[in-house]
Protein backbone atom coordinates (compact mmCIF):
# COMPACT_ATOMS: atom_id res chain seq x y z
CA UNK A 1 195.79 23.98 137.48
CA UNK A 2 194.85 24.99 140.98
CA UNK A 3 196.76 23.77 143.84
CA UNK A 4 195.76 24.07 147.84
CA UNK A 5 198.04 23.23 150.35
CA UNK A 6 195.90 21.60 153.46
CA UNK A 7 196.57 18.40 154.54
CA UNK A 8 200.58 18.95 154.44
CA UNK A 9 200.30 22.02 156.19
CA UNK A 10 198.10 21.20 159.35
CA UNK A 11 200.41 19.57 161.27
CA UNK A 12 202.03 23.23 161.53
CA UNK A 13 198.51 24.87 162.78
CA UNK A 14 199.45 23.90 166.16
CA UNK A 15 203.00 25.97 165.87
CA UNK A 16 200.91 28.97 164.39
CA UNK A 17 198.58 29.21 167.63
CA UNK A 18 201.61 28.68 169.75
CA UNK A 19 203.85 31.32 168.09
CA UNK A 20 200.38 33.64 167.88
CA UNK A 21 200.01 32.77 171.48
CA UNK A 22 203.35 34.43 172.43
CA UNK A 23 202.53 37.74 169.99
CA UNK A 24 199.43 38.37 172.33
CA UNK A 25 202.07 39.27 175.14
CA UNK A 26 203.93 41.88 172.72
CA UNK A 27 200.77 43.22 171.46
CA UNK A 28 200.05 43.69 175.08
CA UNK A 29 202.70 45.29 176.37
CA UNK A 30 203.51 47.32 173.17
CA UNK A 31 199.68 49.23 173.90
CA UNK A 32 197.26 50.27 171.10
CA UNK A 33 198.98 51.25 167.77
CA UNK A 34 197.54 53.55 165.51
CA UNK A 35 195.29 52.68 163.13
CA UNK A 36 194.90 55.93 161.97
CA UNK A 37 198.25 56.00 160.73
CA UNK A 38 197.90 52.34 159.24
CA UNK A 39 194.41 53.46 157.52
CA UNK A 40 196.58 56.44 155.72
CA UNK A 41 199.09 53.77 154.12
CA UNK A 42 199.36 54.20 150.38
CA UNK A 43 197.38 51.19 148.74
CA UNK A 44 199.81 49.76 146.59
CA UNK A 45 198.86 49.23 142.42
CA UNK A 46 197.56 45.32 142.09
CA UNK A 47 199.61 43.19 139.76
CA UNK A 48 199.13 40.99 137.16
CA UNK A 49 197.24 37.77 137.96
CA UNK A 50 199.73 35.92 135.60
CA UNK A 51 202.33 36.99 138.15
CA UNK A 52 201.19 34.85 140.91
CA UNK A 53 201.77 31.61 139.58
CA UNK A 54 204.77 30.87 142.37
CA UNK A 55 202.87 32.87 145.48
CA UNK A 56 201.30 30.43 148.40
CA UNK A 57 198.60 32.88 150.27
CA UNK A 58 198.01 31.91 153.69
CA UNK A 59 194.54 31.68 154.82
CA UNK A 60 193.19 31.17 158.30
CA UNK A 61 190.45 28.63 158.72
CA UNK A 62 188.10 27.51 161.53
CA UNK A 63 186.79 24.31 161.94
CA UNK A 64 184.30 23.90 158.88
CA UNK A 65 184.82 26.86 157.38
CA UNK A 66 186.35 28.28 154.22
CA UNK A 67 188.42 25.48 152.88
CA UNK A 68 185.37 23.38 153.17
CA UNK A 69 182.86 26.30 151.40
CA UNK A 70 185.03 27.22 149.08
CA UNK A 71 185.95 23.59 147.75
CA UNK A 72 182.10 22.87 147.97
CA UNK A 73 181.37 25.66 145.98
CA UNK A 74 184.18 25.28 142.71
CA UNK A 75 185.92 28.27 143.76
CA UNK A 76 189.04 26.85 144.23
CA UNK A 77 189.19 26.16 140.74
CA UNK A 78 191.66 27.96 138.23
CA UNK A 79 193.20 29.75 140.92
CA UNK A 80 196.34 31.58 139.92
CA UNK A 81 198.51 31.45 143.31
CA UNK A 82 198.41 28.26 145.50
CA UNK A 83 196.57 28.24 149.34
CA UNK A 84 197.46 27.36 151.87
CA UNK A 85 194.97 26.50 154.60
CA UNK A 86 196.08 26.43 158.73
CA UNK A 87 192.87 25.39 160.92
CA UNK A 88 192.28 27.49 163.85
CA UNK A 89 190.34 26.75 167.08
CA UNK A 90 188.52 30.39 167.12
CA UNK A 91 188.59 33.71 166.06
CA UNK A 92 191.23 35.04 168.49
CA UNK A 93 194.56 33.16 167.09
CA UNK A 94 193.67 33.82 164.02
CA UNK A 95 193.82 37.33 164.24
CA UNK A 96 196.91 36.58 166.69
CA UNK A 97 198.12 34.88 163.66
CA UNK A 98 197.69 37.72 161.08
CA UNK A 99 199.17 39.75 163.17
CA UNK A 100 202.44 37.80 163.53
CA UNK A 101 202.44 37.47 160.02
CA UNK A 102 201.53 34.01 160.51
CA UNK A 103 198.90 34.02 158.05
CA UNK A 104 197.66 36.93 155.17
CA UNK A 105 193.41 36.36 155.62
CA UNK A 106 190.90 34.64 157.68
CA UNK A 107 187.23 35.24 158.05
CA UNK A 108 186.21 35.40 161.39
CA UNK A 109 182.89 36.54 163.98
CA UNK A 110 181.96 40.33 165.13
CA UNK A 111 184.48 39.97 168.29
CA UNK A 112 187.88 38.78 167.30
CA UNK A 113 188.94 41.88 164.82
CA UNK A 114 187.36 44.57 167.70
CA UNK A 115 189.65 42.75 171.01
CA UNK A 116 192.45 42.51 168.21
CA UNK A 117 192.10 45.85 167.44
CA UNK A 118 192.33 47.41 170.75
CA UNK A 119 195.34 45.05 171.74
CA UNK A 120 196.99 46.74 168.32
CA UNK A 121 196.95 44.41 166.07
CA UNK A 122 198.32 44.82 162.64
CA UNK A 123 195.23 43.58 160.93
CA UNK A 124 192.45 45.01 158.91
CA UNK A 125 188.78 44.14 158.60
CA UNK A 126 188.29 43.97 154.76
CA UNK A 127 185.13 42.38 153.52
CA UNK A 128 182.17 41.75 155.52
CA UNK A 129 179.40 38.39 155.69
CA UNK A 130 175.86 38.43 157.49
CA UNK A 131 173.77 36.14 159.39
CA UNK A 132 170.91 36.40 162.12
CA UNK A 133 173.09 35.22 165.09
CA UNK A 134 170.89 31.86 165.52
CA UNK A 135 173.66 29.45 165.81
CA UNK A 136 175.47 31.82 168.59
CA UNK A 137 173.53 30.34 171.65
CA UNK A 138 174.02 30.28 175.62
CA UNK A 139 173.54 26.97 176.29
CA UNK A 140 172.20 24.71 179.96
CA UNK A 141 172.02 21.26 180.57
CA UNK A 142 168.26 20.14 180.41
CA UNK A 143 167.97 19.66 184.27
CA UNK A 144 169.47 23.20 185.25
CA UNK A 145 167.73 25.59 187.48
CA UNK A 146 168.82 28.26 185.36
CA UNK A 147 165.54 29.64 183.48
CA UNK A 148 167.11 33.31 182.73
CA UNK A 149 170.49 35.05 181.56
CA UNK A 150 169.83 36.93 185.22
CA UNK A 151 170.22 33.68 186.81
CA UNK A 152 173.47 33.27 185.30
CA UNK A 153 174.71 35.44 188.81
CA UNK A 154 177.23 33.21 190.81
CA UNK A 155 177.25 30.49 188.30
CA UNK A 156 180.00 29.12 186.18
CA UNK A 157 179.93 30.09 182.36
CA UNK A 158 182.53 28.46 180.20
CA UNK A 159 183.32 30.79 177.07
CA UNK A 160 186.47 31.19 174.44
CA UNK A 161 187.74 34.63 175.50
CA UNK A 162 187.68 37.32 172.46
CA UNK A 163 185.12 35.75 170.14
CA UNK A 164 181.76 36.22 169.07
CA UNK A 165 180.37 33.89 172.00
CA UNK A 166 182.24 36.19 174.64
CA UNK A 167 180.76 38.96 173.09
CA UNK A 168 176.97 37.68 172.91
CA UNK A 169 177.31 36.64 176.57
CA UNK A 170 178.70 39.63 177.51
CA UNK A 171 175.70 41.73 175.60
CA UNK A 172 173.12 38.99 177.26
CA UNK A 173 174.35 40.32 180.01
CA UNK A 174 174.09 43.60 180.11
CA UNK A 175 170.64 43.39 178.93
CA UNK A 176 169.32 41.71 181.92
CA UNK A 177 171.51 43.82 184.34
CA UNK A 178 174.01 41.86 185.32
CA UNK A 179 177.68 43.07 186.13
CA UNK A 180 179.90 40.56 184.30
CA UNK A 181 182.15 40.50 188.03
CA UNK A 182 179.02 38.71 188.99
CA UNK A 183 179.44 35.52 186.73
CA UNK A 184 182.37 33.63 187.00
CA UNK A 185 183.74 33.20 183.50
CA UNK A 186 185.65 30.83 182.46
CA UNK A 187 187.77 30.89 179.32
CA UNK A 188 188.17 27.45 177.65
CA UNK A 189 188.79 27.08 173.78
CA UNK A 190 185.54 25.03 171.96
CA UNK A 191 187.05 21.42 172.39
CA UNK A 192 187.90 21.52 176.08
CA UNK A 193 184.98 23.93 176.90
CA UNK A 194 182.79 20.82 175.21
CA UNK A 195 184.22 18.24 177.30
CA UNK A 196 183.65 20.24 180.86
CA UNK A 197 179.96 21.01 179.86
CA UNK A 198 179.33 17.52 179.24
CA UNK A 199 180.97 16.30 182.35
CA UNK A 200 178.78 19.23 184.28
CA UNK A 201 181.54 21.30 185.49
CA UNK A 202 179.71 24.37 184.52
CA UNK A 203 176.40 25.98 184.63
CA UNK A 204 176.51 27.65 181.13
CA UNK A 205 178.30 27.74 177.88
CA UNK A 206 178.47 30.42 175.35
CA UNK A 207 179.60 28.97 172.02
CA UNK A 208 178.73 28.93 168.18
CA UNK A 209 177.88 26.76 165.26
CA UNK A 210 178.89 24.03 164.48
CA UNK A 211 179.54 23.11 168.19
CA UNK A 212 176.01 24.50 169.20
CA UNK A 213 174.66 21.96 166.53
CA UNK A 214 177.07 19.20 167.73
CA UNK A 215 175.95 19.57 171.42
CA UNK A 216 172.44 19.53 170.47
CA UNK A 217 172.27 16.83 168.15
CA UNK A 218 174.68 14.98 171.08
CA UNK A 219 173.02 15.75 174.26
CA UNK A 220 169.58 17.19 175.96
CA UNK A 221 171.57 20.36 176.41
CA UNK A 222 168.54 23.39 176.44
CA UNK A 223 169.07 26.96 174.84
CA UNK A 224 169.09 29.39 177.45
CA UNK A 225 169.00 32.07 174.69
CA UNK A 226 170.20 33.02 171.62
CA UNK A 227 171.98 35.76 169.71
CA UNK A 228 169.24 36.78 167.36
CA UNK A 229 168.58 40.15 167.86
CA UNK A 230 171.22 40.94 170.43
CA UNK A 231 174.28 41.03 168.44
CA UNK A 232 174.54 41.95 164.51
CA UNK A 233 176.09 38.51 163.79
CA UNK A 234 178.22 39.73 161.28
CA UNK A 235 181.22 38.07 159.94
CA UNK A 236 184.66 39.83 159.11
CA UNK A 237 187.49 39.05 156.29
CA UNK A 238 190.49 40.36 157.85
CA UNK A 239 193.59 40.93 156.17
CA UNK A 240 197.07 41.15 157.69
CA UNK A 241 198.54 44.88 157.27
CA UNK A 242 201.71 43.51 155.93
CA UNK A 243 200.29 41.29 153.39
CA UNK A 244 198.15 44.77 151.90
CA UNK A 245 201.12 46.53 151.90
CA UNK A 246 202.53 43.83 149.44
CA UNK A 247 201.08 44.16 145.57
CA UNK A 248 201.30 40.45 145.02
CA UNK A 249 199.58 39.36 147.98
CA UNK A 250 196.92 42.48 147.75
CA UNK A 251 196.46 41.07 144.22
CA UNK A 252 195.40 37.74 145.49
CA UNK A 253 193.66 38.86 148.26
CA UNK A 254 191.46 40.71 146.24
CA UNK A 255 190.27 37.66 144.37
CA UNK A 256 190.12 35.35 147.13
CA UNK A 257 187.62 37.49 148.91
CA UNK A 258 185.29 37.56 145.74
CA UNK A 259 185.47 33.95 145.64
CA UNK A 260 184.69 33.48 149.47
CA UNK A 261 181.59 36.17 148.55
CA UNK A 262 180.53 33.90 145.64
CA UNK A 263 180.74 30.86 147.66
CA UNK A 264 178.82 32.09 150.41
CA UNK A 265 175.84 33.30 148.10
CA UNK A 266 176.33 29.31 146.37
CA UNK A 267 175.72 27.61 149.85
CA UNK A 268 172.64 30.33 150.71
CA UNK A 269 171.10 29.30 147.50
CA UNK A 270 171.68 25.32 148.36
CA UNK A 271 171.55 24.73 151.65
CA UNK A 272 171.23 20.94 151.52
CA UNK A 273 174.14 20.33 149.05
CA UNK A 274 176.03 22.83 151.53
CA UNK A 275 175.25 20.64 154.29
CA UNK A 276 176.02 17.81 153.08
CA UNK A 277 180.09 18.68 151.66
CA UNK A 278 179.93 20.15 155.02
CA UNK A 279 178.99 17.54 157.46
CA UNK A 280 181.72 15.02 155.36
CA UNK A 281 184.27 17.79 155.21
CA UNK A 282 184.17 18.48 159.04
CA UNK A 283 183.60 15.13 159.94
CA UNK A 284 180.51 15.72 161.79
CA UNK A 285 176.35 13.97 161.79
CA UNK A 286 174.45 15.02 158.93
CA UNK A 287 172.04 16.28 161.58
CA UNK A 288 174.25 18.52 163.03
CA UNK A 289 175.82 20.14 159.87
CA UNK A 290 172.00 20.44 158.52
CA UNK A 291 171.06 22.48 161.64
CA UNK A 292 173.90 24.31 161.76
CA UNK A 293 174.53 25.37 157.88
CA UNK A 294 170.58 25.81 158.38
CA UNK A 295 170.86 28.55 160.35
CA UNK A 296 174.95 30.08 160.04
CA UNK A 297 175.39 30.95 156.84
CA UNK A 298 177.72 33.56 155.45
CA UNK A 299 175.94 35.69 153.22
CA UNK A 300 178.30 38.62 151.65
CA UNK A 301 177.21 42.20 152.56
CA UNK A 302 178.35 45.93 151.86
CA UNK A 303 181.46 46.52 154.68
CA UNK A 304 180.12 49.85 154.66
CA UNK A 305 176.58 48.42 156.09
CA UNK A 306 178.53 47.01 159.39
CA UNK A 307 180.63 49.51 161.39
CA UNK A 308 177.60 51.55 162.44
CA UNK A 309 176.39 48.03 164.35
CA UNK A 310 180.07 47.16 165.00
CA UNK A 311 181.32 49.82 166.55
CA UNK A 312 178.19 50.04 168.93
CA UNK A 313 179.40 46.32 169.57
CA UNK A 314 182.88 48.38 170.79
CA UNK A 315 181.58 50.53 172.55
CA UNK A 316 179.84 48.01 175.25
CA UNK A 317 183.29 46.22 175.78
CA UNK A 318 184.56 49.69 176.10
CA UNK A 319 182.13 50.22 178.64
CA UNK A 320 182.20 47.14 180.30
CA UNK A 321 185.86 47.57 180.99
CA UNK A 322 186.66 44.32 178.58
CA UNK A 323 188.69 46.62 175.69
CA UNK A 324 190.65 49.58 175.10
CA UNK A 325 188.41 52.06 172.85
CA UNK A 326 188.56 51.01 169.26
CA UNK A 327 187.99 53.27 166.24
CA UNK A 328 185.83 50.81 164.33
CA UNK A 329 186.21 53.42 160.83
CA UNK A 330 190.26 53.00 161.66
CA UNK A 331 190.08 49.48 161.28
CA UNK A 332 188.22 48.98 157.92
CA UNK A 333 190.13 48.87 154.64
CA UNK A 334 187.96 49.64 152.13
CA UNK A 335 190.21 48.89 149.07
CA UNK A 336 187.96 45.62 147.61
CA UNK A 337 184.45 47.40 147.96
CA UNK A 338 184.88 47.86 144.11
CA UNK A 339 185.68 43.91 143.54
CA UNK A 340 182.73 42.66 146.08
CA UNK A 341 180.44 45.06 145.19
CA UNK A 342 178.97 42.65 141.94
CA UNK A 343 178.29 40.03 144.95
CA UNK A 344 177.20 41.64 147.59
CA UNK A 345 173.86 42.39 148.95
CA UNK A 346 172.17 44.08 151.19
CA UNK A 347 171.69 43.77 154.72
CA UNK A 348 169.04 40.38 155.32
């Protein structure tokens, strides 16, 4: 019989980001590891499924995300280890997470695993989802004289530092010329980023489904612009190092990530009955999960189809001066191709 640990378990998401919070410090001042080395580790022989009857994987969530799909979908039925889900605010804690062996997997955006990755973090990017980048948006309130991401110069933009909407603005940015030092960014989490739009205590904010969907089912908030066709809007699995360098948790790794593939292609092929789990699931309108399961989906692709665009994504916050250079081939674990590759698909 399967068995998820959620509800009983939330209450200690809070103590996660907190203790993740403090690991960003170490992984600071500790400078970039090598993921060379960490690529080279011997992949250790899977066990038995039959084995993991009394192992609890720990898997990173965001809000609306893989508990949600994956209970939508069946696929947390017949599992042979238990889950355990923590909720996450963004990208960024989870991998903070993974790497203070927090959690063992989480599926986050394009950003997170590159800024983790050049702060060292023990974490590998180990399956790969796709999406066109429509539900990444910069967004205005209706009134705003701001007509152009080259107006954004000497204006406030609110933005979660290290995820996917920090790196879209930053790539908006560059494309219309403008040196980041000339926008004042501010870094606020979704939730209090949400409430300081609304009151109008910034220009701008860079942020992602659902909360793009929420804000414009909620408000006359315009789109400035979106992501579509400026980032790859790809989505990562990422694995902690020490749980694949542990058979067991490898083991259920392995099948957790086809499920999570098989559960992303299940919501693709319904949308509506998607939405729907998902708007009750994440306690949100049923006009706001439509538009935003609409357009965000997370539709599995070959890993191997990604780091060309990804590490091009690098190299601009190498550039920029936002990152340390990252190695995007050093940070890919290609040990589960073989499992995904009867789900997968090509790029959309």
């Amino acid at each position: 019989m399967t068995t998820t640990v959620s509800a009983t378990h939330r209450r200690h998401s809070m103590l996660i980001a907190l203790l993740a919070l403090a690991v960003v410090v170490m992984i600071a001042g500790a400078g970039c590891v090598s993921r060379e080395s960490q690529a080279q580790a011997p992949v250790p022989d899977r066990v038995d499924p039959a084995e993991l009857s009394d192992l609890v994987l720990r898997v990173g969530d965001q809000k609306g995300g893989t508990e949600a799909l994956l209970s939508a979908s069946g696929r947390l039925d017949d599992l042979p280890y238990r889950v355990e889900f923590s909720t996450f605010t963004s990208g960024p804690p989870q991998i903070e997470a993974l790497n203070a062996g927090q959690i063992d997997v989480a599926v986050t955006g394009n950003t997170p695993p590159v800024f983790g990755a050049a702060a060292g973090a023990r974490a590998s990017v180990v399956s790969a989802y796709a999406n066109n980048g429509e539900g990444d948006q910069i967004l205005v309130p209706a009134d705003s004289d701001v007509q152009s991401v080259a107006d954004l110069v000497g204006r406030k933009v609110l933005v979660a530092k290290g995820t996917s909407a920090h790196g879209h603005l930053l790539l908006q940015l560059r494309k219309a010329a403008v040196d980041p030092e000339d926008v004042e960014l501010v870094y606020l989490q979704p939730a209090e980023a949400g409430s300081a739009f609304s009151r109008g205590d910034a220009d701008a904010w860079a942020i992602w489904d659902p909360y793009t969907a929420i804000t414009q089912t909620t408000s006359d908030a315009r789109t400035l612009t979106t992501a579509a066709g400026t980032t790859n809007g790809f989505g990562f699995g990422v694995a902690s190092d020490e749980a694949l360098a542990d058979p067991r948790r490898q083991t259920a790794i392995a099948d957790l990530l086809v499920r999570i593939a098989e559960a992303g292609k299940w919501a693709a092929e319904d949308p509506t009955g998607w939405a729907d789990y998902y708007g009750e699931a994440v306690g949100i309108s049923p006009e706001a999960a439509e538009l935003s399961q609409g357009r965000s989906s997370r539709v599995p692709v070959a890993l191997a189809d990604t780091i060309a665009s990804e590490q091009e994504l690098a190299d601009v916050f190498t550039e920029d001066g936002q990152i340390n250079a990252v190695d995007v081939n050093a940070l890919v674990d290609e040990r589960f191709d073989d499992d995904l590759a009867p789900v997968v698909g090509p790029l959309p």
